[in-house]
N, C-alpha and C. Protein backbone atom coordinates (compact mmCIF):
# COMPACT_ATOMS: atom_id res chain seq x y z
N UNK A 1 70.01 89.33 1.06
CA UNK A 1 69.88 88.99 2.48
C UNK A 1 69.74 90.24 3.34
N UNK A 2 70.75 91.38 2.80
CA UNK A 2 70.32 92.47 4.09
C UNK A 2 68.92 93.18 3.53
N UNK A 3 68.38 93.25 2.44
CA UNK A 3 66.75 93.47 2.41
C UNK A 3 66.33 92.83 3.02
N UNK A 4 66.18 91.65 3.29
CA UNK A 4 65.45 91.16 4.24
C UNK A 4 65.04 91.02 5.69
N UNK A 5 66.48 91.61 5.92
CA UNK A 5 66.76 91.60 7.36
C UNK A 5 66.06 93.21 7.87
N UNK A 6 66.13 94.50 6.78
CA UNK A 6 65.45 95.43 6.91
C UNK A 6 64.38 95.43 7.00
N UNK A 7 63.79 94.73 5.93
CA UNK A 7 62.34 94.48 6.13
C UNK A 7 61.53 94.47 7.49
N UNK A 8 62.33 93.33 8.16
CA UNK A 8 61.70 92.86 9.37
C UNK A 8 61.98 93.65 10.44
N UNK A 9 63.22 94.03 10.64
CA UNK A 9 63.26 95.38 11.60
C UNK A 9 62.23 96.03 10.92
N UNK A 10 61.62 96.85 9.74
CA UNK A 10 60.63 97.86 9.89
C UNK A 10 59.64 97.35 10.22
N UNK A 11 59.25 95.79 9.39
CA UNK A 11 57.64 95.54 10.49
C UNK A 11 57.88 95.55 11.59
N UNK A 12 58.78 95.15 12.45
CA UNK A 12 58.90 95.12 13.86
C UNK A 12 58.63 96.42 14.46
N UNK A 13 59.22 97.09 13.95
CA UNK A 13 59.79 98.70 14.75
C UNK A 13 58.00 99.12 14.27
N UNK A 14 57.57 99.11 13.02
CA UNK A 14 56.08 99.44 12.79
C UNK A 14 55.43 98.73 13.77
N UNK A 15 55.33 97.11 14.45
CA UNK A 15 54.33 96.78 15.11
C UNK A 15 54.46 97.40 16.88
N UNK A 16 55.82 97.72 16.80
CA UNK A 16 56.25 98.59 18.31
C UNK A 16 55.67 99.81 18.29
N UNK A 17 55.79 100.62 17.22
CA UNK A 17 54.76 102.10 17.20
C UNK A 17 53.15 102.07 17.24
N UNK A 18 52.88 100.80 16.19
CA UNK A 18 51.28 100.53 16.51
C UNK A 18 50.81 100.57 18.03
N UNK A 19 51.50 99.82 18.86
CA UNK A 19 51.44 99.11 20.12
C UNK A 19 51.18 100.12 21.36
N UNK A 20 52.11 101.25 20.75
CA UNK A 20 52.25 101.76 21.93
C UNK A 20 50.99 103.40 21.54
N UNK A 21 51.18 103.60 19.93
CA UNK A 21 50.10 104.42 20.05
C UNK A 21 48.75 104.31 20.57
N UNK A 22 48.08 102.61 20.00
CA UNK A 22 47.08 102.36 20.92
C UNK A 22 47.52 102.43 22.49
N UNK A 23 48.24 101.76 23.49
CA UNK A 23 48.52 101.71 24.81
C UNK A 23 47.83 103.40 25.11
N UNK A 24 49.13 104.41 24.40
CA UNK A 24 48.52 105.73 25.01
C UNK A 24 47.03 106.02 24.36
N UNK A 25 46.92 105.90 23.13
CA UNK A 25 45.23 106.69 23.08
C UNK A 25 44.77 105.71 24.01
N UNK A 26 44.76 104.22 24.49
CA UNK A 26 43.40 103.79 25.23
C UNK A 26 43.64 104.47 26.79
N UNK A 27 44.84 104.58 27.11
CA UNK A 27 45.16 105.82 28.52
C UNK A 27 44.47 106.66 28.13
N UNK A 28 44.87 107.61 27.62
CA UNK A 28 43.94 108.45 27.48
C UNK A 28 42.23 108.67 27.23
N UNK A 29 41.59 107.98 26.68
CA UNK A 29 40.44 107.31 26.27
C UNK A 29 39.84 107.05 27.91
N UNK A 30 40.77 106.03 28.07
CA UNK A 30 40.32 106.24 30.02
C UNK A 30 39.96 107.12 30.58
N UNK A 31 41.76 107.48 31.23
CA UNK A 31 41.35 108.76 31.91
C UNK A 31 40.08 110.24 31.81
N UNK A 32 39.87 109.78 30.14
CA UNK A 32 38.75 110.86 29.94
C UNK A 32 38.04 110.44 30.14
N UNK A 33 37.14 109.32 30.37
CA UNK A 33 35.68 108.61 30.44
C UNK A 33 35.39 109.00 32.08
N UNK A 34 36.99 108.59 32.83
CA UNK A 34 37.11 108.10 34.23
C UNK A 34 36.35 109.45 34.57
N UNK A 35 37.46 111.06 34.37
CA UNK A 35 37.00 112.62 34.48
C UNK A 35 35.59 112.76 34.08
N UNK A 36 34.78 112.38 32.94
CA UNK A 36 33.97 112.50 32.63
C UNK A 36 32.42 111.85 33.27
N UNK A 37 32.65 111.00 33.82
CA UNK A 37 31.85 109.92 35.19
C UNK A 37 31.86 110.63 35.96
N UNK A 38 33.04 111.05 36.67
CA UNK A 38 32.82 111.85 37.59
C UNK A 38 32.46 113.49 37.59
N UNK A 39 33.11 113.75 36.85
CA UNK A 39 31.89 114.99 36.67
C UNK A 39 30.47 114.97 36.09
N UNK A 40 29.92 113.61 35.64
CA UNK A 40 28.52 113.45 35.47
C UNK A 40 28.02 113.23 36.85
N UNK A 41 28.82 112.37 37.45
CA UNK A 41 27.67 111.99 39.10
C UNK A 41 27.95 113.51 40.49
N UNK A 42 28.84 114.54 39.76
CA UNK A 42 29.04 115.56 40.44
C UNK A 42 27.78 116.84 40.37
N UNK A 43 27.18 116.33 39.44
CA UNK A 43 26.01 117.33 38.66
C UNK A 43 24.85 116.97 39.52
């Protein structure tokens, strides 16, 4: 029973790290496109 209960805390705690690494790379991913627009229509 407590394997099991580990288990699921690690997928959990794994689907919380997935989550948030995408969140920041797509921030970031943004903010660079956003900088990058605008320094194209600055040219």
């Amino acid at each position: 029973m407590e394997k099991d209960k580990e288990k699921t805390y690690k997928k959990d705690s794994l689907k919380g790290t997935l989550f948030s690494v995408l969140a920041v790379g797509g921030f970031i991913l943004l903010s660079w496109f956003t900088v990058w627009s605008l320094f194209l229509s600055r040219i």
